[in-house]
N, C-alpha and C. Protein backbone atom coordinates (compact mmCIF):
# COMPACT_ATOMS: atom_id res chain seq x y z
N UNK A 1 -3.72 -14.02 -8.68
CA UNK A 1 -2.79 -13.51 -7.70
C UNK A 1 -3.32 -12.18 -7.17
N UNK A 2 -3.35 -12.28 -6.02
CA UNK A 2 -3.88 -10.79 -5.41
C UNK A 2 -2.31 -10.81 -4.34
N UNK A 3 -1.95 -8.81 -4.76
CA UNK A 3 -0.82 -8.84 -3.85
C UNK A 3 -0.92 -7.46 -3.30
N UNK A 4 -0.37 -7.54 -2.26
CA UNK A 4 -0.87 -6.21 -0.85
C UNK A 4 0.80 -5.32 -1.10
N UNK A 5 0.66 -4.64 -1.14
CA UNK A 5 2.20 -3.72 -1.42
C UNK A 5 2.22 -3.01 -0.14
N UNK A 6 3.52 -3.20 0.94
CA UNK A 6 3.31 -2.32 2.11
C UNK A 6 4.56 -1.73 2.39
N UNK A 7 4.17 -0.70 3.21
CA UNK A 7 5.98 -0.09 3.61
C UNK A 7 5.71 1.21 3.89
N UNK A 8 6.80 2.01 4.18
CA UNK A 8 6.53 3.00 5.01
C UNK A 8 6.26 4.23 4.33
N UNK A 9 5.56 5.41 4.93
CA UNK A 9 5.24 6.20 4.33
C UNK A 9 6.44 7.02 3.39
N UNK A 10 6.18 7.25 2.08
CA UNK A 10 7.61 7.58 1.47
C UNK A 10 8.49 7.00 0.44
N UNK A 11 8.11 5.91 0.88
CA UNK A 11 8.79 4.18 0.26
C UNK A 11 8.61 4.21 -1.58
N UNK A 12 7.64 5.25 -2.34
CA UNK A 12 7.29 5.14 -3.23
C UNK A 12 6.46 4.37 -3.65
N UNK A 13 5.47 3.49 -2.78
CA UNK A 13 4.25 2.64 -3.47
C UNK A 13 3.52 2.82 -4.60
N UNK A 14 2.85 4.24 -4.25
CA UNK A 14 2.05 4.41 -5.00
C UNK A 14 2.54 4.41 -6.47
N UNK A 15 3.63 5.03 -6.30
CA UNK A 15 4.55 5.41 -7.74
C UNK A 15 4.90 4.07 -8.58
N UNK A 16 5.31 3.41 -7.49
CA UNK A 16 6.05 1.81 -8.22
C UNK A 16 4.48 1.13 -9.00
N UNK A 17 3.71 1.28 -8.04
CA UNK A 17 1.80 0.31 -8.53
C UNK A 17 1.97 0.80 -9.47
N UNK A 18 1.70 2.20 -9.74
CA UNK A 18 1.22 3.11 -11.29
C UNK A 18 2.54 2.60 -12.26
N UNK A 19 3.51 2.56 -11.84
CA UNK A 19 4.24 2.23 -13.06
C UNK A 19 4.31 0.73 -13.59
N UNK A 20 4.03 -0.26 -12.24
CA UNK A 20 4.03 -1.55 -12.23
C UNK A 20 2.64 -1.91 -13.24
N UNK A 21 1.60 -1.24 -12.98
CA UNK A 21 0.23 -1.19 -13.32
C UNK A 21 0.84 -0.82 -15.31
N UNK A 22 1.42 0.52 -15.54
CA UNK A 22 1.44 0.88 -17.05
C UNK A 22 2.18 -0.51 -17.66
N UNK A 23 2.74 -1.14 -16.74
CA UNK A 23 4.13 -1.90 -17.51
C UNK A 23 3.31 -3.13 -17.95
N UNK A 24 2.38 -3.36 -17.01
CA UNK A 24 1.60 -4.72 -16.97
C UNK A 24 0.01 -4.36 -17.28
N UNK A 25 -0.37 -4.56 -18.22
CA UNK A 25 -1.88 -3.87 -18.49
C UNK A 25 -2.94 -5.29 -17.48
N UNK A 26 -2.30 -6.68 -17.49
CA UNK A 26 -3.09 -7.38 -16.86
C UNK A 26 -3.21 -6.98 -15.59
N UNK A 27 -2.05 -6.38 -14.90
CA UNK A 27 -1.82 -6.30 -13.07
C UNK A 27 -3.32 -5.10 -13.23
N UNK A 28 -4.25 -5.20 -12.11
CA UNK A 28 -5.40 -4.27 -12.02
C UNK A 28 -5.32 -3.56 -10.21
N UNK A 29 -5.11 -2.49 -10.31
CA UNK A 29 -4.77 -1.83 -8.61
C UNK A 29 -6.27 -1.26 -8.37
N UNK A 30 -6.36 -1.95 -6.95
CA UNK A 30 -7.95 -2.19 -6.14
C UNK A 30 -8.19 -0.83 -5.57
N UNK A 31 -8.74 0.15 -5.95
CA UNK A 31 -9.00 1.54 -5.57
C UNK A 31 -9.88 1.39 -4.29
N UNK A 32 -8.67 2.06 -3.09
CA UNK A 32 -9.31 2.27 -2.24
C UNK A 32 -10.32 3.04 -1.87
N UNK A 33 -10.81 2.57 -0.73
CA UNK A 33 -12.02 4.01 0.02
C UNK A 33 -11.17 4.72 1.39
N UNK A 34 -11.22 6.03 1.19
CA UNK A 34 -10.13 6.57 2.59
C UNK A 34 -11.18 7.92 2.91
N UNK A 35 -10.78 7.86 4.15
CA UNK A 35 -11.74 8.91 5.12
C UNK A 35 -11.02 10.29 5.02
N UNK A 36 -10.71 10.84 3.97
CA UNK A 36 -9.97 12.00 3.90
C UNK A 36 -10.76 12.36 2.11
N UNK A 37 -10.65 13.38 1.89
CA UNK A 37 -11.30 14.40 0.68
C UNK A 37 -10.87 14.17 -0.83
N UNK A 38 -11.43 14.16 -1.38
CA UNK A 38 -11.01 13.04 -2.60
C UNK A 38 -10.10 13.85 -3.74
N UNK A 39 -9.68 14.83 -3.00
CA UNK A 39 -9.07 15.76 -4.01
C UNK A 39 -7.90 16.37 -2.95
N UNK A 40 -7.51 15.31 -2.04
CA UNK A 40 -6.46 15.47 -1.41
C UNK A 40 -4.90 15.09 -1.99
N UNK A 41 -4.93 14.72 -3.24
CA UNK A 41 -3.51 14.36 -3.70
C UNK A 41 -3.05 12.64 -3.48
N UNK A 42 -2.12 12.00 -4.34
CA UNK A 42 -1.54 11.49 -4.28
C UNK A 42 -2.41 10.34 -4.99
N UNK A 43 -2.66 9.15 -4.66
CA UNK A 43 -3.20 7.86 -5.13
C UNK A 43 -4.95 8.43 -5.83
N UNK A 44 -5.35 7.62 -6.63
CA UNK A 44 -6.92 7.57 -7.31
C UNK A 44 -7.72 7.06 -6.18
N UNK A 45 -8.35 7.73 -5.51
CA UNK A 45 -8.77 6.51 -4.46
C UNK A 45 -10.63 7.55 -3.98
N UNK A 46 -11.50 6.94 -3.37
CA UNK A 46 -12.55 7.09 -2.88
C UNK A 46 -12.43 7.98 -1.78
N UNK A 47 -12.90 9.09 -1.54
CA UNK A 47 -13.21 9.70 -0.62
C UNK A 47 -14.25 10.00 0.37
N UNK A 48 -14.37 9.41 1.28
CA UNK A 48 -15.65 9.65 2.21
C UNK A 48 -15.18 10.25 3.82
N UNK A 49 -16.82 10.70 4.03
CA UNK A 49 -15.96 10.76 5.64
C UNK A 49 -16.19 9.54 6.68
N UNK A 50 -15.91 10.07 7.53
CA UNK A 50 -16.04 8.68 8.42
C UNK A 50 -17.35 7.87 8.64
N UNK A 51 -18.30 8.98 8.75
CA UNK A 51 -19.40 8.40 8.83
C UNK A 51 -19.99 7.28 8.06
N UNK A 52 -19.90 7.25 6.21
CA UNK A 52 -19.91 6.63 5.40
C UNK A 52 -18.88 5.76 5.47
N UNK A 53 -17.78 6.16 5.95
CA UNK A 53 -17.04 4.80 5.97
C UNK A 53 -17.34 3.39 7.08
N UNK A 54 -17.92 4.13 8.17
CA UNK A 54 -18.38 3.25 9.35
C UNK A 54 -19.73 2.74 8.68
N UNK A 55 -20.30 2.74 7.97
CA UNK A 55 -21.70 2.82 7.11
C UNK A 55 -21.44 1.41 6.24
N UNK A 56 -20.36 1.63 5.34
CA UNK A 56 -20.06 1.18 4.28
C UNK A 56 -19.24 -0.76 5.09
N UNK A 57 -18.62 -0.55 6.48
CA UNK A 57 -17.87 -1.60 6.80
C UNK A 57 -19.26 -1.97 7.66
N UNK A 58 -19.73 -1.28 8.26
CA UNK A 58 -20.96 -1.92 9.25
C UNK A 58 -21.69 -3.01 8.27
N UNK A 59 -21.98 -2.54 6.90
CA UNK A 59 -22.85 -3.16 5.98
C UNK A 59 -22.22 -4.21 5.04
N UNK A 60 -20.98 -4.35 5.69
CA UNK A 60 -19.84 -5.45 4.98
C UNK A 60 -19.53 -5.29 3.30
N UNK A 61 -19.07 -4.06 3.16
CA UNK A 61 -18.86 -3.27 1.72
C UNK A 61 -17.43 -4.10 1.72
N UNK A 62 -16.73 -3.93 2.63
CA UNK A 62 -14.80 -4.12 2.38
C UNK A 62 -14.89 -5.24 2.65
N UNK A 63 -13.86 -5.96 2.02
CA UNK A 63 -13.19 -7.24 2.32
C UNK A 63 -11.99 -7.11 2.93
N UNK A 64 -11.16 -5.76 3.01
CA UNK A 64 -10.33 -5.56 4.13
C UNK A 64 -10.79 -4.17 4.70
N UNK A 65 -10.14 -3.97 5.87
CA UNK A 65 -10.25 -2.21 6.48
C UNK A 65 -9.01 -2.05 7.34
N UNK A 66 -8.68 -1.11 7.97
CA UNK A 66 -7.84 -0.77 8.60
C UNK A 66 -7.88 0.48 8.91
N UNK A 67 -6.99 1.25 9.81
CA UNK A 67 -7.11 2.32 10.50
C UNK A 67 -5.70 2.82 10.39
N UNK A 68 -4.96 4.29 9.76
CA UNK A 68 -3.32 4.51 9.87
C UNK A 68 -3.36 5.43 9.54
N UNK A 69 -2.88 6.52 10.26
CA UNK A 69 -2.39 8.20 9.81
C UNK A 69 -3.35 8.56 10.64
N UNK A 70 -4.68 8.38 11.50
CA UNK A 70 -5.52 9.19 11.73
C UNK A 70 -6.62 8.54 10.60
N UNK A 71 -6.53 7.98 9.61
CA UNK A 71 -7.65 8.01 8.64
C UNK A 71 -8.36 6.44 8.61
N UNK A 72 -9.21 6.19 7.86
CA UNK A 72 -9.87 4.91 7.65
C UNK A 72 -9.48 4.34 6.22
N UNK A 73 -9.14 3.39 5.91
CA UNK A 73 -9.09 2.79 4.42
C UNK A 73 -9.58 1.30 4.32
N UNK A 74 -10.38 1.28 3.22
CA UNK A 74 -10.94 -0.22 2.88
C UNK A 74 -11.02 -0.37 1.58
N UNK A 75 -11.13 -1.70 1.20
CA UNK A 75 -11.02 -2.49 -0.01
C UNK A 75 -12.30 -3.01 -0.06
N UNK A 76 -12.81 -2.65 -1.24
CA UNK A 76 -14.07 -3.33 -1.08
C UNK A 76 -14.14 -4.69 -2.07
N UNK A 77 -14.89 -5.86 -1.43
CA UNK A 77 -14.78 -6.94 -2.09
C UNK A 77 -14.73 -7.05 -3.72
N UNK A 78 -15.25 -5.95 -4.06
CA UNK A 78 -15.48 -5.83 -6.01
C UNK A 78 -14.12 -5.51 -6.54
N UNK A 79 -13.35 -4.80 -6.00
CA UNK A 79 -12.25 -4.35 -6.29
C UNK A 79 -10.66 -5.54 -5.99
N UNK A 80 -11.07 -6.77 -5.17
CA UNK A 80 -10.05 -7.79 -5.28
C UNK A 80 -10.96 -9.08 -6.06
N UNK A 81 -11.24 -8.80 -7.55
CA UNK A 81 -11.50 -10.04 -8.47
C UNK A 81 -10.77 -9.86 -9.29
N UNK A 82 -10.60 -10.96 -10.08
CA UNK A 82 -9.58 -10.70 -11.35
C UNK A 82 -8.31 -11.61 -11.28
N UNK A 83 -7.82 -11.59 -12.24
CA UNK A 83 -6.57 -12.54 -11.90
C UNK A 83 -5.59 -11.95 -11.67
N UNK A 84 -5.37 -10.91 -11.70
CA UNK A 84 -3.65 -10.38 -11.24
C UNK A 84 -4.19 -9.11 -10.77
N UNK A 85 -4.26 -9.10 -9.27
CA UNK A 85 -4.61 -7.32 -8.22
C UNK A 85 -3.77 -7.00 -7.45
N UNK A 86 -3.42 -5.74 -7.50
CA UNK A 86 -2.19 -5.15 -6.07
C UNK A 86 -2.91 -4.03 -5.64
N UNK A 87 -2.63 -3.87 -4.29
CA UNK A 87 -3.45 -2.86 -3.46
C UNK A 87 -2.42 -2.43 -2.49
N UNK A 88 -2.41 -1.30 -2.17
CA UNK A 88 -1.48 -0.55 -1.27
C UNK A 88 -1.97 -0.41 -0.07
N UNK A 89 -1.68 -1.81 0.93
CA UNK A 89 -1.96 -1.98 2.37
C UNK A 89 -1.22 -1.48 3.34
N UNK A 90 -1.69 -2.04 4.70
CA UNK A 90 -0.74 -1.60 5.47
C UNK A 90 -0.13 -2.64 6.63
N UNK A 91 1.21 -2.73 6.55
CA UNK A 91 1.84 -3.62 7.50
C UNK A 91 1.40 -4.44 8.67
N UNK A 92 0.83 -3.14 9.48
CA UNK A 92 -0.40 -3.56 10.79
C UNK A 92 -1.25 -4.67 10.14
N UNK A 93 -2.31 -4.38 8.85
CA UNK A 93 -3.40 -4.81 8.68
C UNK A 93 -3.23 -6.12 8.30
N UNK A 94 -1.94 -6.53 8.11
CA UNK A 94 -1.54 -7.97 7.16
C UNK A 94 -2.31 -9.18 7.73
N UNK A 95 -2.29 -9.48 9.22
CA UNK A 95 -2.63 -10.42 9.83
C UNK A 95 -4.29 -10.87 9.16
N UNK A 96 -4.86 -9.51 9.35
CA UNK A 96 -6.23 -9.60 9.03
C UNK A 96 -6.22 -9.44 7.53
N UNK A 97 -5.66 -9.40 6.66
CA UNK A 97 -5.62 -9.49 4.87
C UNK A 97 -5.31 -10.78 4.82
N UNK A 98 -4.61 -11.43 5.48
CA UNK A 98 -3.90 -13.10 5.44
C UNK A 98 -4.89 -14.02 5.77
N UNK A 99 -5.55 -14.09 6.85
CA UNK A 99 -6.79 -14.41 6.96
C UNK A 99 -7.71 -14.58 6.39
N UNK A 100 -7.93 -13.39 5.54
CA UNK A 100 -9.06 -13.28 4.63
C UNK A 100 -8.76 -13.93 3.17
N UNK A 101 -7.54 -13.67 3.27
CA UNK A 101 -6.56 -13.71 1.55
C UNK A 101 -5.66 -15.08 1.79
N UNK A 102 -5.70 -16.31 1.84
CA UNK A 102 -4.38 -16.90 2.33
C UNK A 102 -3.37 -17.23 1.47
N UNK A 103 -3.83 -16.78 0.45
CA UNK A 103 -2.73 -16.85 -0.76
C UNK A 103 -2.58 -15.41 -1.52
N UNK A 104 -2.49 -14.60 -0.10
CA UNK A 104 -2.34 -13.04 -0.28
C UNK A 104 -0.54 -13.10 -0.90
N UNK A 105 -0.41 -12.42 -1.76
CA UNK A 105 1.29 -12.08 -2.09
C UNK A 105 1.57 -10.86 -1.30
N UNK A 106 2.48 -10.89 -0.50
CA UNK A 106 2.96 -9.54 0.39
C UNK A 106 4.59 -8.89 -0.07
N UNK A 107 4.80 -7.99 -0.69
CA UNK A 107 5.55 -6.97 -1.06
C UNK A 107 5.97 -6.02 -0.19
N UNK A 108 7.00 -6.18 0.21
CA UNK A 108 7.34 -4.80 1.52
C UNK A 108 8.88 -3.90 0.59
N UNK A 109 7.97 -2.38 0.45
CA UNK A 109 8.78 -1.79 -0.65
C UNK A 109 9.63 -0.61 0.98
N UNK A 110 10.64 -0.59 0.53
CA UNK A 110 11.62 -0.12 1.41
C UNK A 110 12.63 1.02 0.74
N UNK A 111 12.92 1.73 1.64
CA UNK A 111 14.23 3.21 1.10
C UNK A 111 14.83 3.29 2.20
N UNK A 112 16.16 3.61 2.45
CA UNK A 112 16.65 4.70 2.96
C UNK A 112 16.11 5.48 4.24
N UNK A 113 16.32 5.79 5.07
CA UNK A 113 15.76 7.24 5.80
C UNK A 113 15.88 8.30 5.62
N UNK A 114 17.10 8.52 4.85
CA UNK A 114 17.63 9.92 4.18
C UNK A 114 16.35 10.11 3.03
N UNK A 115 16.57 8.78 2.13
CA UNK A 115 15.68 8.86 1.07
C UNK A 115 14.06 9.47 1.56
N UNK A 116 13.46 8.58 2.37
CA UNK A 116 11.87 8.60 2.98
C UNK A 116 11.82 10.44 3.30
N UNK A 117 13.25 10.60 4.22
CA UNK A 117 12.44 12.40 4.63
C UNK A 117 12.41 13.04 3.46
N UNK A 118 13.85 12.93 2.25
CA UNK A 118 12.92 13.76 1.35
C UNK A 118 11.55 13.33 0.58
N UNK A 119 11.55 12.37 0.24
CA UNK A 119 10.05 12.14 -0.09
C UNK A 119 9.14 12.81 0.54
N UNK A 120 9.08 12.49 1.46
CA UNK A 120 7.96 12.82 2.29
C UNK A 120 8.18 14.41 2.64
N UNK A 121 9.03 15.59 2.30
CA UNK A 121 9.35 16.43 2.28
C UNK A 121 8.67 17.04 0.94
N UNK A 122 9.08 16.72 -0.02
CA UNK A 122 8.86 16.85 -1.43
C UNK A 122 7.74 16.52 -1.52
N UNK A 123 6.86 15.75 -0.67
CA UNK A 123 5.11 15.94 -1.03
C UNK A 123 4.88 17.44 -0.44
N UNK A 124 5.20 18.01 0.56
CA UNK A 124 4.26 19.09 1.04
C UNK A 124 3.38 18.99 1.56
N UNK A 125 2.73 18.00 2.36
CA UNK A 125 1.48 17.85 2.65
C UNK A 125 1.67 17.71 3.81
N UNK A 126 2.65 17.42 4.29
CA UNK A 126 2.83 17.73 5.97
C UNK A 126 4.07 18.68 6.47
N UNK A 127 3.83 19.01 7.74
CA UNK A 127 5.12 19.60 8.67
C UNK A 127 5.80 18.48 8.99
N UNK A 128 7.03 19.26 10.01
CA UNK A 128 8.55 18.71 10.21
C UNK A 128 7.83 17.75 11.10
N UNK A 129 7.01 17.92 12.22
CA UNK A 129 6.67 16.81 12.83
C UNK A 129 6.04 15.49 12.65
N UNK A 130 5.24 15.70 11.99
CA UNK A 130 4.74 14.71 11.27
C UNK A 130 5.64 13.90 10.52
N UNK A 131 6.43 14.50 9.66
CA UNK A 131 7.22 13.69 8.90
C UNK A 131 8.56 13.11 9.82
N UNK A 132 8.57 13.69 10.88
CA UNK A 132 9.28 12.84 11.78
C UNK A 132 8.60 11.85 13.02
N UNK A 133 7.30 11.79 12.78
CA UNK A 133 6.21 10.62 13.21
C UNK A 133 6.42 9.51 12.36
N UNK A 134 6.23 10.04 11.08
CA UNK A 134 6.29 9.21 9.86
C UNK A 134 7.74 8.18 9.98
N UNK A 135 8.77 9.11 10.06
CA UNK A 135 9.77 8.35 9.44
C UNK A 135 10.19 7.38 10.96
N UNK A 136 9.96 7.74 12.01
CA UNK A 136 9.55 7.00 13.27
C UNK A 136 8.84 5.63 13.15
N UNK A 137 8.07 5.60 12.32
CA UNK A 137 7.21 4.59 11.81
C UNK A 137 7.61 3.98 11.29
N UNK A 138 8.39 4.26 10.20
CA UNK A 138 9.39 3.85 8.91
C UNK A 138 10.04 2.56 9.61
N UNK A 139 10.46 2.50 10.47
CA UNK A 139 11.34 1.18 11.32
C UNK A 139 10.25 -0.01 11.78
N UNK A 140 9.12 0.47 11.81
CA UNK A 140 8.21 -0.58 12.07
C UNK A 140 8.60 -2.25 11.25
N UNK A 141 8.52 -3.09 12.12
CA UNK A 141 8.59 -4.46 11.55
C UNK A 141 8.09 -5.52 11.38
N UNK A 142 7.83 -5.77 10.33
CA UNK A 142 6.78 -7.09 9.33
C UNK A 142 6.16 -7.68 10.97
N UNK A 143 4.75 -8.03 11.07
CA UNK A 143 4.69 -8.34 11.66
C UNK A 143 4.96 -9.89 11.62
N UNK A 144 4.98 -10.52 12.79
CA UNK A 144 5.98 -12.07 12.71
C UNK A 144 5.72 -13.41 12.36
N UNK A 145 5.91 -13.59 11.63
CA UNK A 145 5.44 -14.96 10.52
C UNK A 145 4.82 -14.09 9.21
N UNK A 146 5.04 -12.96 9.04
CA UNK A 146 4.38 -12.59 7.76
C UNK A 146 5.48 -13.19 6.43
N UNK A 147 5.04 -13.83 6.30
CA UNK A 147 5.87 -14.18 4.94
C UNK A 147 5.71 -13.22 3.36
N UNK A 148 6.79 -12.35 3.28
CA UNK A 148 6.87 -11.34 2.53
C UNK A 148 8.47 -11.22 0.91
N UNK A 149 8.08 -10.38 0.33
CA UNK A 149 9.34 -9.91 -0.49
C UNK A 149 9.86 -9.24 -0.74
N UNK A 150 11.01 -8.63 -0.11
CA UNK A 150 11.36 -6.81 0.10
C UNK A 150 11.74 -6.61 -1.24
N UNK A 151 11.43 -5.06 -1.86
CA UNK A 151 11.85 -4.12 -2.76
C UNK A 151 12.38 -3.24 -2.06
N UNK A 152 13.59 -2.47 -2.36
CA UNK A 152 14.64 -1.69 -1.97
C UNK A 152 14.35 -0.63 -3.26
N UNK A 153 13.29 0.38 -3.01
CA UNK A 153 13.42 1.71 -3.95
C UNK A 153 13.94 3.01 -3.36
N UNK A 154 15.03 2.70 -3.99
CA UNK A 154 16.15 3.63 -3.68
C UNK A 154 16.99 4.18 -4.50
N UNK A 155 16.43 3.96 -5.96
CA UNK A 155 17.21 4.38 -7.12
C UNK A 155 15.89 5.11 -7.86
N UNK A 156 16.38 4.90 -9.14
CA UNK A 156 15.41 5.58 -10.18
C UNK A 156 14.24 4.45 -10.05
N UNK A 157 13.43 5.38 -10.99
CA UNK A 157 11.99 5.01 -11.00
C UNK A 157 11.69 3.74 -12.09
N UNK A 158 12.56 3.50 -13.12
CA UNK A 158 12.88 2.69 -13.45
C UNK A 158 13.36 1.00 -12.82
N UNK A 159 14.41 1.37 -12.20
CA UNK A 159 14.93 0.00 -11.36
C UNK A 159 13.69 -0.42 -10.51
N UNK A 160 13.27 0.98 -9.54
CA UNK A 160 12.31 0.36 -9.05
C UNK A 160 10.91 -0.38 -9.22
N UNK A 161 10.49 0.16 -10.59
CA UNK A 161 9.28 -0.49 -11.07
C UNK A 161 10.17 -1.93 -11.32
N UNK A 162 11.05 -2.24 -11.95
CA UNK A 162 11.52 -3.71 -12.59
C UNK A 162 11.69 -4.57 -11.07
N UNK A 163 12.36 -3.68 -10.10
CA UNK A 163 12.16 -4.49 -8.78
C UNK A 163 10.58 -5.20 -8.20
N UNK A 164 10.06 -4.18 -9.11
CA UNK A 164 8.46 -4.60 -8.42
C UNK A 164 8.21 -5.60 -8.94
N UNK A 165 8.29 -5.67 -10.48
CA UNK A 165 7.80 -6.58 -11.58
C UNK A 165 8.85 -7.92 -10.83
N UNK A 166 9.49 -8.08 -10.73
CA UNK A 166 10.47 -8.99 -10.26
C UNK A 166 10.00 -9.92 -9.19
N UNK A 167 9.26 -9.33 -8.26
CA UNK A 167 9.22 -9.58 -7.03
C UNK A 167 7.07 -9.94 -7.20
N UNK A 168 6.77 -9.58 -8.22
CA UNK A 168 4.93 -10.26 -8.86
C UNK A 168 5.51 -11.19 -9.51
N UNK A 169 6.62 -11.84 -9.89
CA UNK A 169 6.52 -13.55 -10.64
C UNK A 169 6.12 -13.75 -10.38
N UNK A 170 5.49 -15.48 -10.90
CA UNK A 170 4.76 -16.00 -10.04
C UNK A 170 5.71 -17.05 -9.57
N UNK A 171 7.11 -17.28 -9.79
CA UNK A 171 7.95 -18.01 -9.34
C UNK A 171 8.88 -17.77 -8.01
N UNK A 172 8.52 -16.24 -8.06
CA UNK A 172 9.36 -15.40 -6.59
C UNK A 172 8.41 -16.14 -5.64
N UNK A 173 8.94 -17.03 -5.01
CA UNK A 173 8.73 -17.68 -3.26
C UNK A 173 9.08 -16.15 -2.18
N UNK A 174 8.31 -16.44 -1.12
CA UNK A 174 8.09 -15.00 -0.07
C UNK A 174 9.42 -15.86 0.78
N UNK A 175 9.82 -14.65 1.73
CA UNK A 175 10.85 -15.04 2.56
C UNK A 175 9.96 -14.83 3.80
């Protein structure tokens, strides 16, 4: 099972993977490559600049890529083997992960708007505008025929990891 976790900036992904990841030692999360400084905060992930990243997809390193925030992110084919992988994609990119993946599992983790600004407040890593780009974004919708399984993290960190685990059965059918 390989499954793409998406949703809006805020939504708690990263948080739910890492806890979804401690709860489940089999689930393995596909460390991205992102065009921003590798000691920028938040997720474990690869840092390059663009140049290397245009380097790395020119030479068919990723098995997915995409473009969101201003930045570059890819998956590189080594990082989706295994029997149970989740990777923190992005909504836009699904069409082209589905394609590639057709028995991709898609997870769309969801909050609040009240909830998302403080999140995204409580990181610090951006201004008021931005985080009202962001939460602008936040309404964006599945694109159409994506067959997906919403998580609603909007409580503790608890419920929400068990929502996650809930929603990786392998018996949960996508809506």
């Amino acid at each position: 099972m390989i499954a793409a976790v998406v949703g809006p900036s805020g939504a708690g992904k990263d948080t739910l993977i890492a806890a979804a990841c401690a709860a489940r030692p089999d689930l393995r999360l596909a460390r991205r490559v992102i065009t921003r400084p590798s000691d920028a905060g938040g997720e474990d992930f690869d840092g390059v600049t663009p140049a290397r990243f245009a380097a790395l997809r020119d030479g068919g390193h990723f098995a997915l890529d995409w473009r969101a925030h201003g930045l570059c992110y890819g998956i590189p084919h080594d990082q989706l083997t295994g029997p149970s992988v989740i990777f923190n994609g992005s909504r836009a990119a699904l069409p082209q992960a589905l394609a590639r993946l057709p028995d991709l599992r898609v997870i769309l983790i969801t909050a609040p708007a009240e909830v998302l600004a403080r999140r995204l407040a409580d990181r610090g890593r951006e201004g008021s505008a931005d985080i009202a780009a962001r939460l602008r974004r936040a309404a964006f919708a599945m694109p159409p025929g994506i067959a997906h399984l919403t998580v609603c993290n909007d409580a503790c960190l608890a419920q929400g990891t068990a929502r996650l685990l809930a929603a990786l059965q392998p018996d949960r059918g996508a809506r």
